[in-house]
N, C-alpha and C. Protein backbone atom coordinates (compact mmCIF):
# COMPACT_ATOMS: atom_id res chain seq x y z
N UNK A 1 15.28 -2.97 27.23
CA UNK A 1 14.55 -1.99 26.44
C UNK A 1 14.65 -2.39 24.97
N UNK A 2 13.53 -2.08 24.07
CA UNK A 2 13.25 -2.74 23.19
C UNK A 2 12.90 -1.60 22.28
N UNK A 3 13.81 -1.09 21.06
CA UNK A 3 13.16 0.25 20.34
C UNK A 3 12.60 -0.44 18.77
N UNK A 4 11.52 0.46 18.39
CA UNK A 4 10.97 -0.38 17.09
C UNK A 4 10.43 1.11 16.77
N UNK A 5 10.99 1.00 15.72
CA UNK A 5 9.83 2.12 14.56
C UNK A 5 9.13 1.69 13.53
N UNK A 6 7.94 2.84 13.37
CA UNK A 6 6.55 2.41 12.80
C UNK A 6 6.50 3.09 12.44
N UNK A 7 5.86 2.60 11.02
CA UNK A 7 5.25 3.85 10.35
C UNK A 7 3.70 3.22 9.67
N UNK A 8 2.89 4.50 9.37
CA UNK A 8 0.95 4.14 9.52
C UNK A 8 1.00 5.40 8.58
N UNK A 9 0.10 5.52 8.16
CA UNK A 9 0.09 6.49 6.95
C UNK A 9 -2.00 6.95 6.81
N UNK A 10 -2.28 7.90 6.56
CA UNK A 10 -4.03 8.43 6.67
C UNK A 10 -4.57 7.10 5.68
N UNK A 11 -4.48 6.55 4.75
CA UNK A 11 -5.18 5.48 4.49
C UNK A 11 -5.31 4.14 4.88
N UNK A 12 -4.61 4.20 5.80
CA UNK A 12 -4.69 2.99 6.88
C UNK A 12 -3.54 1.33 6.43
N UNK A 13 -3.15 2.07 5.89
CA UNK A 13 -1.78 1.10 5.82
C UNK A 13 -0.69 1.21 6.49
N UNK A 14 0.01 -0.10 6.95
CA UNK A 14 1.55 0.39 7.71
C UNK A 14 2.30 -0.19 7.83
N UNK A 15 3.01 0.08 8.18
CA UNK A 15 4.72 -1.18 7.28
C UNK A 15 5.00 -1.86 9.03
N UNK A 16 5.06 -3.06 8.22
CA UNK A 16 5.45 -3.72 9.77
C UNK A 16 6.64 -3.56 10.82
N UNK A 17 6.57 -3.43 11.66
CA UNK A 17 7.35 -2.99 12.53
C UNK A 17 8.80 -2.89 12.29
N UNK A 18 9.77 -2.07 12.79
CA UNK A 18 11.29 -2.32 12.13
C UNK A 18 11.86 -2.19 13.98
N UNK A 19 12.62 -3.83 14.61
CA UNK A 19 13.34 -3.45 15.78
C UNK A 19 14.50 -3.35 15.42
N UNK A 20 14.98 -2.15 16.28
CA UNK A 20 16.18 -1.73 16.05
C UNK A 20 17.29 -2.65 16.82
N UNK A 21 18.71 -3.75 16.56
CA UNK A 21 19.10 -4.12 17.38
C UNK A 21 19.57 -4.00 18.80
N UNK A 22 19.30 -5.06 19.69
CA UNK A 22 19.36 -4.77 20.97
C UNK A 22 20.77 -4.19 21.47
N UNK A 23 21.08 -2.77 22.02
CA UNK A 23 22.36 -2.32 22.71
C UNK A 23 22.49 -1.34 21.80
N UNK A 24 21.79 -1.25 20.56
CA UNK A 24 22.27 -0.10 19.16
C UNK A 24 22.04 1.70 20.00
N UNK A 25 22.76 2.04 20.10
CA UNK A 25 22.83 3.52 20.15
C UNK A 25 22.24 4.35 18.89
N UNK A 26 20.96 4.99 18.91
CA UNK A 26 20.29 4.85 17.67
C UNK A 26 20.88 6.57 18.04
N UNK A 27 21.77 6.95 16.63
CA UNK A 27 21.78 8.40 16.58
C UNK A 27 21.21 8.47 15.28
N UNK A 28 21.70 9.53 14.47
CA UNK A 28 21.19 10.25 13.38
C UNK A 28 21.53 9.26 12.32
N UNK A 29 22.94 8.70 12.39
CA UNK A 29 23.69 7.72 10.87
C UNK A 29 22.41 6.41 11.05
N UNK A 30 22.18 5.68 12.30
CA UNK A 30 21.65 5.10 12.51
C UNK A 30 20.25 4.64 11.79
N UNK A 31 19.25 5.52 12.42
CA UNK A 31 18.11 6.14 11.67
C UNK A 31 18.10 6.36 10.23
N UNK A 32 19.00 7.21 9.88
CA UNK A 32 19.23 7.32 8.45
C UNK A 32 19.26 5.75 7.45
N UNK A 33 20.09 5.30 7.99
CA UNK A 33 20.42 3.47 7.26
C UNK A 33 18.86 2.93 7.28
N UNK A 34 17.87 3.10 8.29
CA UNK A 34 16.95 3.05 8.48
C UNK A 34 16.13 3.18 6.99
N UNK A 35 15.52 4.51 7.22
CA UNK A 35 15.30 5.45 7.18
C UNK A 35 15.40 5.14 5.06
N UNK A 36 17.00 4.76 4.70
CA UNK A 36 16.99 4.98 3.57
C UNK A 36 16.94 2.89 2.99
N UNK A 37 16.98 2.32 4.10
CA UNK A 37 16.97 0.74 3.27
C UNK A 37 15.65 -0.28 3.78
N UNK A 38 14.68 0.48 4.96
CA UNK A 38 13.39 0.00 5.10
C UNK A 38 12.10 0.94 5.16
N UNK A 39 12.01 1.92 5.46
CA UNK A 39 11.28 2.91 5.34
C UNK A 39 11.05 3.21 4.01
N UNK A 40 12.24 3.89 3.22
CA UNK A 40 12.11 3.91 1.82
C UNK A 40 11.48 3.01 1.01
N UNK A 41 12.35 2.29 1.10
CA UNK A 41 11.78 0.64 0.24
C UNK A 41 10.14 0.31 0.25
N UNK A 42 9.78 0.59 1.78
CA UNK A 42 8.57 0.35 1.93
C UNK A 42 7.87 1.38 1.44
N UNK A 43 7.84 2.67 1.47
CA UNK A 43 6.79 3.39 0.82
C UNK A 43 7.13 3.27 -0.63
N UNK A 44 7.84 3.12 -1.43
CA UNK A 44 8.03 2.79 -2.59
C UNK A 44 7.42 1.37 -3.60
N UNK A 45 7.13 0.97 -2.34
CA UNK A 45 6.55 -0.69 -2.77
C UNK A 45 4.81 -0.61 -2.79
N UNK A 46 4.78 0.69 -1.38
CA UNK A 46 3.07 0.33 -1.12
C UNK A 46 2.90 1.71 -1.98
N UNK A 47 3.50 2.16 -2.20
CA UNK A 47 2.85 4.04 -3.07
C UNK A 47 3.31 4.14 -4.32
N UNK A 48 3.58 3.15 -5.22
CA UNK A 48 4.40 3.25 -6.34
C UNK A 48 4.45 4.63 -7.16
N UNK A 49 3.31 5.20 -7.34
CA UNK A 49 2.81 5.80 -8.06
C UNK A 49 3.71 7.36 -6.97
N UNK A 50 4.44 7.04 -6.26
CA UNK A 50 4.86 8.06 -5.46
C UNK A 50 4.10 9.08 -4.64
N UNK A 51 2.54 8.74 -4.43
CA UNK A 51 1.23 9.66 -4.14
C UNK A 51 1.50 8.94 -2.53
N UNK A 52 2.63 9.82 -1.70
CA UNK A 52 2.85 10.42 -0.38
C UNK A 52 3.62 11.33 -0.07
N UNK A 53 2.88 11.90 1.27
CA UNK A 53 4.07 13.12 1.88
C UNK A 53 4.33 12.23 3.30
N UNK A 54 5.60 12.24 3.31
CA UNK A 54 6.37 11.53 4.43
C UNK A 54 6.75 13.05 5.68
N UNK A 55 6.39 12.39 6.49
CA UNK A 55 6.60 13.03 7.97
C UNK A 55 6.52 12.28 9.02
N UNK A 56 7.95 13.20 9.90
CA UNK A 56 8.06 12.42 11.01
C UNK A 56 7.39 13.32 12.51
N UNK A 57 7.80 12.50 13.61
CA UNK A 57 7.66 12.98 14.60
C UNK A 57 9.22 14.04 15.06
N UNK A 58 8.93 14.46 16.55
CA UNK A 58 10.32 15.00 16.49
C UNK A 58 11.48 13.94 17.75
N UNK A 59 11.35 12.93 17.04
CA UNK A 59 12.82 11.89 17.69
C UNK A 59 13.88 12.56 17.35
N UNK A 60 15.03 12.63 18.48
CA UNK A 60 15.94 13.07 18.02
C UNK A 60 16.93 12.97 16.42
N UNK A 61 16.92 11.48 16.52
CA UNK A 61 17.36 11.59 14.63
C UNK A 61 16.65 11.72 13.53
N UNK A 62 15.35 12.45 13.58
CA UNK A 62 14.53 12.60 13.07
C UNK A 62 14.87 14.46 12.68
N UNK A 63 15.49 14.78 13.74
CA UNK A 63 16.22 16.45 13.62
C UNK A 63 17.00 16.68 13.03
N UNK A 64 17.98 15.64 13.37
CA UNK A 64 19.39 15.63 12.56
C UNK A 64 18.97 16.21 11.36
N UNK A 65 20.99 17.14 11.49
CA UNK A 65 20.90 17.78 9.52
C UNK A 65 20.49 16.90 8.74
N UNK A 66 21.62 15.49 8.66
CA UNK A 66 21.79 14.68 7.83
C UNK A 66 20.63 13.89 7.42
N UNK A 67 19.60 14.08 8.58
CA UNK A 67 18.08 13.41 8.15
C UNK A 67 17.79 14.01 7.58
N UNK A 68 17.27 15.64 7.74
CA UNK A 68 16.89 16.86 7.00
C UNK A 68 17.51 16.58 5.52
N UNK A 69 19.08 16.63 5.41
CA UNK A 69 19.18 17.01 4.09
C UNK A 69 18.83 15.65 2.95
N UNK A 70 18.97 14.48 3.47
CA UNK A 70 18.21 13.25 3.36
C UNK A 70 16.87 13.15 2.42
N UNK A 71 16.27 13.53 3.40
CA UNK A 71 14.99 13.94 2.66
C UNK A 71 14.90 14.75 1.70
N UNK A 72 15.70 15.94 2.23
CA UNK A 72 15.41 17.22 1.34
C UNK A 72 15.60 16.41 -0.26
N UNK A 73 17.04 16.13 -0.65
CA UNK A 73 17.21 15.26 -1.67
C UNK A 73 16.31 14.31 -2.36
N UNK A 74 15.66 13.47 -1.21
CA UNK A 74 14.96 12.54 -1.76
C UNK A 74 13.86 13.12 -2.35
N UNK A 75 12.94 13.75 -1.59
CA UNK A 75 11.79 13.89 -1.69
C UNK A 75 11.18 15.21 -1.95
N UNK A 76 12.13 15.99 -1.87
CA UNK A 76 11.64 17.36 -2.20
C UNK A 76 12.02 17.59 -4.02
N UNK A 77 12.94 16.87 -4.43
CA UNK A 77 12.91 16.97 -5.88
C UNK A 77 11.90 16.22 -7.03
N UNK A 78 11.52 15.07 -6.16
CA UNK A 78 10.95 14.14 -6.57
C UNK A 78 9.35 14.51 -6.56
N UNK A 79 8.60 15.51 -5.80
CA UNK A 79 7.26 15.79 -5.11
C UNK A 79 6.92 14.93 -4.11
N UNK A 80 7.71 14.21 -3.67
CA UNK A 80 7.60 13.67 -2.27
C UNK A 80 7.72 14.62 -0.72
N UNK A 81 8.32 16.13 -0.92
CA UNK A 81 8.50 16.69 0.20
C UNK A 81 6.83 17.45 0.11
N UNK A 82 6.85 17.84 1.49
CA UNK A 82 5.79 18.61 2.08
C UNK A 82 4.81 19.50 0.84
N UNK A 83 5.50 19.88 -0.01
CA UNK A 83 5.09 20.76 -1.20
C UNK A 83 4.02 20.19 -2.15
N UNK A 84 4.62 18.83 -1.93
CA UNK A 84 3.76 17.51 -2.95
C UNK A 84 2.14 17.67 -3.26
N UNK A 85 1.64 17.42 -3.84
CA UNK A 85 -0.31 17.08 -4.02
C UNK A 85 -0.16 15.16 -3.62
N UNK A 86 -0.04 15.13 -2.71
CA UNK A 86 -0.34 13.57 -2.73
C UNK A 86 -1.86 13.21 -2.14
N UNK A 87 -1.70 11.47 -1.85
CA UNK A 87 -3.17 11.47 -1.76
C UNK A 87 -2.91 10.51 0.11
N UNK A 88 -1.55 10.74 0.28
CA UNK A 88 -1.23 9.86 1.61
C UNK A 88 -0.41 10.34 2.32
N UNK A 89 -0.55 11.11 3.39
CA UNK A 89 -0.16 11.52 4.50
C UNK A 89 0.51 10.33 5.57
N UNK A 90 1.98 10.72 5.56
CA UNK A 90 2.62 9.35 6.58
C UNK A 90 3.42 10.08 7.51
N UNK A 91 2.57 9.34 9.10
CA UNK A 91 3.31 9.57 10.11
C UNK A 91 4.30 8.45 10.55
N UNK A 92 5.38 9.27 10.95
CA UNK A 92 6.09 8.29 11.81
C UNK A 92 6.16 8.20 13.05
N UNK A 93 6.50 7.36 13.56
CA UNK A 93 6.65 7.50 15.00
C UNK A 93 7.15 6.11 15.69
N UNK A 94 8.44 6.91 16.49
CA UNK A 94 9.61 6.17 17.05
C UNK A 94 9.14 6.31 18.29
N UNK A 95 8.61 4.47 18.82
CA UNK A 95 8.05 4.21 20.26
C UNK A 95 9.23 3.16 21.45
N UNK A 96 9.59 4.02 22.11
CA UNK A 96 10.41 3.00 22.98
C UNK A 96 9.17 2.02 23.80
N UNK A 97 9.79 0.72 23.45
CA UNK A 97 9.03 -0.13 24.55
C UNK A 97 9.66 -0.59 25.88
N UNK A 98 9.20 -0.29 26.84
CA UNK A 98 9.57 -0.50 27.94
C UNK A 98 8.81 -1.26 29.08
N UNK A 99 9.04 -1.51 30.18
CA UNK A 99 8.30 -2.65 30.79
C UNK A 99 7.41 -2.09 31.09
N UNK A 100 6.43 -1.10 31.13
CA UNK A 100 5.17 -0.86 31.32
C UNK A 100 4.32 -1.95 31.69
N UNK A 101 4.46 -2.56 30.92
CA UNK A 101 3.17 -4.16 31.14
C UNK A 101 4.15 -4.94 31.28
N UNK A 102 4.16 -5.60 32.80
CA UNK A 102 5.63 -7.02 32.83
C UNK A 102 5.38 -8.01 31.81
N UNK A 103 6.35 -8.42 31.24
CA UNK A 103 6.64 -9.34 30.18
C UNK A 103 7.90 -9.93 30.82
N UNK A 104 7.92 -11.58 30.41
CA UNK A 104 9.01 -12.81 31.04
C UNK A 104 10.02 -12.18 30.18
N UNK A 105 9.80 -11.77 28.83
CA UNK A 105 11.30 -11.60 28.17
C UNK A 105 11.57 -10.24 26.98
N UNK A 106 12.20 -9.83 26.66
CA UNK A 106 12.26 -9.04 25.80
C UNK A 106 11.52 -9.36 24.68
N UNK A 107 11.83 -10.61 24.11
CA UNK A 107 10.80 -11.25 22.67
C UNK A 107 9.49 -11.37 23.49
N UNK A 108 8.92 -11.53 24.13
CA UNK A 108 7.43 -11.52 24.63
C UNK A 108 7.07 -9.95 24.91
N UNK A 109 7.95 -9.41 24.85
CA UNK A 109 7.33 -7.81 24.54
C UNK A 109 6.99 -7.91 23.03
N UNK A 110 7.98 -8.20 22.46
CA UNK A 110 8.09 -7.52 21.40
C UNK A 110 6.79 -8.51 20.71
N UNK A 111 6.55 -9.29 21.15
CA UNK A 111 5.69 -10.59 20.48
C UNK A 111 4.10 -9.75 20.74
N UNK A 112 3.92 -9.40 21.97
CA UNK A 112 3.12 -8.08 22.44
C UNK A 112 2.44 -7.11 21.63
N UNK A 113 3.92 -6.56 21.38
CA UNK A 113 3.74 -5.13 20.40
C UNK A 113 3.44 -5.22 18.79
N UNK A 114 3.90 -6.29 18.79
CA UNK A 114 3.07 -6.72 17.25
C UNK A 114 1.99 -7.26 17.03
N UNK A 115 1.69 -8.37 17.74
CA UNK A 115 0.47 -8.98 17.67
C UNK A 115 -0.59 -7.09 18.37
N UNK A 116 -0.68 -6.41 18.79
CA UNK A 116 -1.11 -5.13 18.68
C UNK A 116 -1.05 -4.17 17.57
N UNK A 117 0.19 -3.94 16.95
CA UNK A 117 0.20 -3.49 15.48
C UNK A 117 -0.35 -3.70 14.76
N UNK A 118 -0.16 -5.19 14.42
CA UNK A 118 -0.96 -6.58 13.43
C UNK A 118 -2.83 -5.91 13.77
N UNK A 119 -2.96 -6.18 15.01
CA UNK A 119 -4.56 -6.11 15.30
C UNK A 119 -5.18 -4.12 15.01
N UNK A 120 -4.66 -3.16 15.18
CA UNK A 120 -5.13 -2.12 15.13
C UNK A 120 -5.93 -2.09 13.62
N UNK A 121 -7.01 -1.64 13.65
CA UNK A 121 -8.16 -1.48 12.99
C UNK A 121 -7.51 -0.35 11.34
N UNK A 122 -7.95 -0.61 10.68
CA UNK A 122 -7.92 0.77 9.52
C UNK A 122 -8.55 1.93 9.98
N UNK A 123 -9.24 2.06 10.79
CA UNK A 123 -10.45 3.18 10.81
C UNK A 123 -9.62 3.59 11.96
N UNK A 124 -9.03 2.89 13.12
CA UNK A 124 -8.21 3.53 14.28
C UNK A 124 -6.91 4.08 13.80
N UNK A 125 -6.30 3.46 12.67
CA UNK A 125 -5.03 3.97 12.13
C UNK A 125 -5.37 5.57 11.30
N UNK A 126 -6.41 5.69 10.87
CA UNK A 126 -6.68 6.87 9.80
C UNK A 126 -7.50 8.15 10.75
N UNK A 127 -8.14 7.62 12.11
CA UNK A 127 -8.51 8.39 12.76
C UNK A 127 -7.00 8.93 13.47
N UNK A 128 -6.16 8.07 14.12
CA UNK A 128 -5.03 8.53 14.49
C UNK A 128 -3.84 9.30 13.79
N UNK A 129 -3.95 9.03 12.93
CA UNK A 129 -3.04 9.97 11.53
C UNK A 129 -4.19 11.32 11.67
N UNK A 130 -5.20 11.20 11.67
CA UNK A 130 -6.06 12.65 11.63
C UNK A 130 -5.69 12.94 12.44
N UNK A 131 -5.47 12.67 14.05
CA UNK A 131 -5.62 13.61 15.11
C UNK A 131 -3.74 13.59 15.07
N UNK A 132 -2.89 13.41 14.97
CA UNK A 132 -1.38 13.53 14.95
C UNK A 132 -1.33 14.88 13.77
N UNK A 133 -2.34 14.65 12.95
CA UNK A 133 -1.63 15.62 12.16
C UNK A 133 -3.34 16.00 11.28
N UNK A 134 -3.64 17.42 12.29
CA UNK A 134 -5.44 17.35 11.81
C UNK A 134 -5.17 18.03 9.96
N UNK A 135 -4.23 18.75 9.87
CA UNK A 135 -3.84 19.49 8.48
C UNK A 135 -3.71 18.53 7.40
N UNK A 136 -3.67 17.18 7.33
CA UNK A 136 -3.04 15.71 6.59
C UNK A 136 -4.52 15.69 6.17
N UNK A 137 -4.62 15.71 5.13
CA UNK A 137 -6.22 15.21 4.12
C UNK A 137 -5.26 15.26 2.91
N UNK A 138 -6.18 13.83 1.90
CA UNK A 138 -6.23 13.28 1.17
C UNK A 138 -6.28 15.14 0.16
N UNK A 139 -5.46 14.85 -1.03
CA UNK A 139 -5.26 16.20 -1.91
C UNK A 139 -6.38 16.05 -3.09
């Protein structure tokens, strides 16, 4: 089993895949390290101007306090939390890959799941951010 999180955002941008190491017990601290040294980084690089509201799905460390208060800190002081006028709505979403489609090896999944990431369209990424979250329009 092969876990990778993604994140795609309503203007059709999305940070390339992040796999989580193989055997990692992904709890809340986990996610968080995540969460605060590639996720961050990345919307900070593609949104300089700080014009996003970050949201997740509900993965379990996505519940966690320590995610909650995480954010709260980051982004709710900053106009990055929910409250924000931004102009980019970002979903996340934590996809286990599993053998669904046989693959010879774990890296030929994962070789799979990117070369699919890589290929998804702008117009399929911004239609899919609409229907995950129909309330997400540009402010």
């Amino acid at each position: 089993i092969a876990m990778m999180l993604g994140v795609v955002s309503l203007d059709g941008n999305r940070m390339p895949p992040f796999w989580f190491p193989k055997g990692l017990k992904i709890g809340a601290k986990e996610y968080l390290e995540v969460m605060q040294h590639v996720v961050k980084p990345w919307l900070d690089a593609t949104y300089p101007e700080g014009n996003y509201v970050f949201q997740q799905d509900s993965a379990p460390g996505h519940k966690a306090k320590i995610t909650h208060k995480w954010c709260e800190e980051t982004w709710q002081h900053s106009g990055h939390g929910p409250c924000g006028h931004h102009q980019a709505r970002i979903a996340i979403h934590l996809t286990m890959a599993s053998g669904a489609i046989p693959h010879a090896s774990v890296d030929a999944l994962k070789a799979a799941v990117e070369k699919e990431w890589a290929e998804m369209s702008v117009d399929f990424i911004v239609k899919t951010c609409k229907a995950f979250s129909p309330g997400s329009r540009p402010c």
